[in-house]
N, C-alpha and C. Protein backbone atom coordinates (compact mmCIF):
# COMPACT_ATOMS: atom_id res chain seq x y z
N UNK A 1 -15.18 -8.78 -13.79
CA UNK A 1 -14.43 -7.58 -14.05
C UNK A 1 -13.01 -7.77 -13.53
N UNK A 2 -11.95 -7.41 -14.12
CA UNK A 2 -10.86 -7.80 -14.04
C UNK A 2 -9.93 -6.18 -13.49
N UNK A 3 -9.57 -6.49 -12.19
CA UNK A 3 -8.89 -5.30 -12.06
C UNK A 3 -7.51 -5.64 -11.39
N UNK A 4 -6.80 -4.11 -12.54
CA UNK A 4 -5.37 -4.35 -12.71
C UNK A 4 -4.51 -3.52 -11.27
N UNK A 5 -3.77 -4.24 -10.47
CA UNK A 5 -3.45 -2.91 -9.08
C UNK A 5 -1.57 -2.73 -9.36
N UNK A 6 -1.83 -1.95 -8.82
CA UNK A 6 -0.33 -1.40 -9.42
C UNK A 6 0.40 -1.44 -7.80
N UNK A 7 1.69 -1.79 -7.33
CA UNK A 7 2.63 -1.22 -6.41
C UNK A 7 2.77 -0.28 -6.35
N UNK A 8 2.54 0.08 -4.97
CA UNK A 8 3.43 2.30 -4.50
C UNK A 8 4.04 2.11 -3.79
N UNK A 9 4.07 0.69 -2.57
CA UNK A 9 4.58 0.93 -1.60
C UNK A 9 4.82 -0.50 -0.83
N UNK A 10 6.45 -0.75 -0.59
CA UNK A 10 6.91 -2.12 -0.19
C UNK A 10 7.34 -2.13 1.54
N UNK A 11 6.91 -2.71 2.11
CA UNK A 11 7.56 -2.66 3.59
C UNK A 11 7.90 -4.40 4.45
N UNK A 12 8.52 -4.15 5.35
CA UNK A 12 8.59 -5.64 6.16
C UNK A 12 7.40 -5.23 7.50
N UNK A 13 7.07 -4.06 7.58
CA UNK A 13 6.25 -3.84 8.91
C UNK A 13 4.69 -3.63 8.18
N UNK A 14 3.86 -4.44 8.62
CA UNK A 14 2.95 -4.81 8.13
C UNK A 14 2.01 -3.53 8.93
N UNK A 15 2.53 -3.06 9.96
CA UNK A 15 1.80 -1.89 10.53
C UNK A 15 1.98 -0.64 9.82
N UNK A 16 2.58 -1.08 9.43
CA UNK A 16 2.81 0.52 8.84
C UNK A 16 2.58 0.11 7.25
N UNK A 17 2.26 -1.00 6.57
CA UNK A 17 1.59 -1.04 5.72
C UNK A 17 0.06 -0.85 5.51
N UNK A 18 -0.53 -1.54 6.76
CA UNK A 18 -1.66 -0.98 7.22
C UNK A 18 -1.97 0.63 7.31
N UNK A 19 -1.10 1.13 8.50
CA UNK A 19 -1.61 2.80 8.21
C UNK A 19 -1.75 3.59 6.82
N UNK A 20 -0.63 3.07 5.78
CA UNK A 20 -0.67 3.76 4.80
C UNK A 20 -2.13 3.43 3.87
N UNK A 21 -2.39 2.27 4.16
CA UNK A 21 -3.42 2.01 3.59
C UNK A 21 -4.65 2.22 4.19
N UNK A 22 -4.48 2.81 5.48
CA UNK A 22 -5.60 3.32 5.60
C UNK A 22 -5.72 5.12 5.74
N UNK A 23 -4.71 5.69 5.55
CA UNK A 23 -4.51 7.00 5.06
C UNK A 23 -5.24 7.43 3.46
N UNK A 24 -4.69 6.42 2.74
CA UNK A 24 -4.95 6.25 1.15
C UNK A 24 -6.44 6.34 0.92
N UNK A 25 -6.82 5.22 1.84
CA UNK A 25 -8.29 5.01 2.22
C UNK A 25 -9.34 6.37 2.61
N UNK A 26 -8.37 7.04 3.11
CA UNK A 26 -9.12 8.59 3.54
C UNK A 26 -9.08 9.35 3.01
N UNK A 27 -8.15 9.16 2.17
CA UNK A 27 -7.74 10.59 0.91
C UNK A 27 -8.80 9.87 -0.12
N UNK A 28 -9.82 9.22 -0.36
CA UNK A 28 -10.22 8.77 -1.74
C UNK A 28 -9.63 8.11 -2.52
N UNK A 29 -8.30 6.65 -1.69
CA UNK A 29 -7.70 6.49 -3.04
C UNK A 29 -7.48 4.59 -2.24
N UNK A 30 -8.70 4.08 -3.10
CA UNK A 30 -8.92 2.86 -2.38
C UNK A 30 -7.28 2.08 -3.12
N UNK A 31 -7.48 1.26 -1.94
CA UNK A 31 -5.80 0.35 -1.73
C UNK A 31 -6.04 -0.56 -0.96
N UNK A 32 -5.20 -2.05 -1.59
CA UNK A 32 -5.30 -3.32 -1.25
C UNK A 32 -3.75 -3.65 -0.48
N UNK A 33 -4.01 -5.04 0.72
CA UNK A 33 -2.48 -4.79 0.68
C UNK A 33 -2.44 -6.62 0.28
N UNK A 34 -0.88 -6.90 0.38
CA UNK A 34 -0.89 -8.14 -0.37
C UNK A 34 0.40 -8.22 0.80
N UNK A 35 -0.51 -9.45 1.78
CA UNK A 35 1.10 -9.60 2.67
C UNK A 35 1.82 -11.07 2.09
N UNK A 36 2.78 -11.48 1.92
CA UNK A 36 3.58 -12.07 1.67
C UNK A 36 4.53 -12.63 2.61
N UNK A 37 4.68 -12.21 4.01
CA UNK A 37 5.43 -12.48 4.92
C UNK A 37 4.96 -14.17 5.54
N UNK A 38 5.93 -15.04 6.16
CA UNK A 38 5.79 -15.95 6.58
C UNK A 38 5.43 -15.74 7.70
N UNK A 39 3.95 -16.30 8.18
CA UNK A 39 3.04 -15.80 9.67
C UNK A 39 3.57 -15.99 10.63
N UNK A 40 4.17 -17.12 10.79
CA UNK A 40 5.07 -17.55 12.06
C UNK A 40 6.38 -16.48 12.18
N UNK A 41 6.78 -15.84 11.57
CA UNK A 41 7.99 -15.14 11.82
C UNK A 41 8.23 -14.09 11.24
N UNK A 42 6.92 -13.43 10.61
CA UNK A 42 6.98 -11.99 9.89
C UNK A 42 7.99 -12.11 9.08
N UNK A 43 8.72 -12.29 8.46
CA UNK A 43 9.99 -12.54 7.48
C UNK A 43 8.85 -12.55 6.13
N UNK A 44 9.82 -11.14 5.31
CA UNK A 44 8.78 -11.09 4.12
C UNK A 44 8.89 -9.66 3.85
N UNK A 45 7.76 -9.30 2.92
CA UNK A 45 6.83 -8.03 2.63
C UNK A 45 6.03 -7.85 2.71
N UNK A 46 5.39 -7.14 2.81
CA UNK A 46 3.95 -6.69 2.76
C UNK A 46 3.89 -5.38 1.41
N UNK A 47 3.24 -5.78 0.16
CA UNK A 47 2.84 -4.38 -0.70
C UNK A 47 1.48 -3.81 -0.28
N UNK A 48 1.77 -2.38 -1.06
CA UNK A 48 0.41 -1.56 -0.92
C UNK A 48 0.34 -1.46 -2.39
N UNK A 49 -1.24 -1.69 -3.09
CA UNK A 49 -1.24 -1.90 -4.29
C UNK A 49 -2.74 -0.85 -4.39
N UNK A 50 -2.99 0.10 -5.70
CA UNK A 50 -3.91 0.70 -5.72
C UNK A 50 -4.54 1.01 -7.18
N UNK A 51 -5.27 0.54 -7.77
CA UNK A 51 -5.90 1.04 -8.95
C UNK A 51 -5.09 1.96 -9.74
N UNK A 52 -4.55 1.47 -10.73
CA UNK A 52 -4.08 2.45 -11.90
C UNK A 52 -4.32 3.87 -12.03
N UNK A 53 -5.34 3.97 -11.66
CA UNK A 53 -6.36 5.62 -12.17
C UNK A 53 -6.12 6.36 -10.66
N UNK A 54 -5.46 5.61 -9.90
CA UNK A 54 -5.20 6.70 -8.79
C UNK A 54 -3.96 6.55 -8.55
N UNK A 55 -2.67 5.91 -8.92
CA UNK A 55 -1.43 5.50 -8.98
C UNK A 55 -0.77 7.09 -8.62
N UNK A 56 -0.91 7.99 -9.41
CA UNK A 56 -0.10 9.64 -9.41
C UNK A 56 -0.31 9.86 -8.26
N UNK A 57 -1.81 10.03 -7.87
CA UNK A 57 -2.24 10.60 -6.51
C UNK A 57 -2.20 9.64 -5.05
N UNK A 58 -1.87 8.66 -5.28
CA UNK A 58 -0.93 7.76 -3.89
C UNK A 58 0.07 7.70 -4.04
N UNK A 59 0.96 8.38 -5.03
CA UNK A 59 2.42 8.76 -4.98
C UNK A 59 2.28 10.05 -4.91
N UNK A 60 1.66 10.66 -4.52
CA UNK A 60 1.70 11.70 -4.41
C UNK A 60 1.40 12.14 -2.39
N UNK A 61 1.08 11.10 -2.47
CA UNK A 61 0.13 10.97 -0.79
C UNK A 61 1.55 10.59 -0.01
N UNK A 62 2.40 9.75 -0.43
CA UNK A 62 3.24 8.95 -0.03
C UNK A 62 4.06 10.36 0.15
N UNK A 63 4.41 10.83 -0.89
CA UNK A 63 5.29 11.74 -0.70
C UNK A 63 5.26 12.83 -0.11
N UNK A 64 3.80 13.49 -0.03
CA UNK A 64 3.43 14.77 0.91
C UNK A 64 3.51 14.22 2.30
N UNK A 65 3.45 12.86 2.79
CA UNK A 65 3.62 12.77 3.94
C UNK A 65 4.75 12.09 4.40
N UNK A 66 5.52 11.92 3.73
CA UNK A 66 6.82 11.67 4.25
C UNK A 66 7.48 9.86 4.83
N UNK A 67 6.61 9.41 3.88
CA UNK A 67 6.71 7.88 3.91
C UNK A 67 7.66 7.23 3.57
N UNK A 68 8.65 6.86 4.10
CA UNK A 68 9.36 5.79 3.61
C UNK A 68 9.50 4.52 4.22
């Protein structure tokens, strides 16, 4: 089964990519993260990526709580 994840949310702090994803996680709105940063020196991104069919409603999460 092939599943497609969409970007909501880009950061360099991998902690706070974590919380959001585990907020998302509590609201019903499963989310993967995809770190990209170089381990030795955090230099990078980290995305939060979430199923198409819930894309509105983790932009919607993002925004009722004041995420940037």
């Amino acid at each position: 089964m092939k599943q497609n994840w969409i970007k909501v949310y880009t950061t360099t702090n991998i902690y706070a990519a974590e919380i959001l994803k585990q907020g998302l996680t509590e609201a019903n709105i499963p989310a993967v993260l995809i770190n990209k940063q170089l381990a030795a020196y955090h230099f990078g991104e980290v995305n939060v990526l979430v199923h198409p069919e819930h894309f509105d409603r983790a932009i919607e999460y993002i925004l009722e709580n004041e995420i940037q």
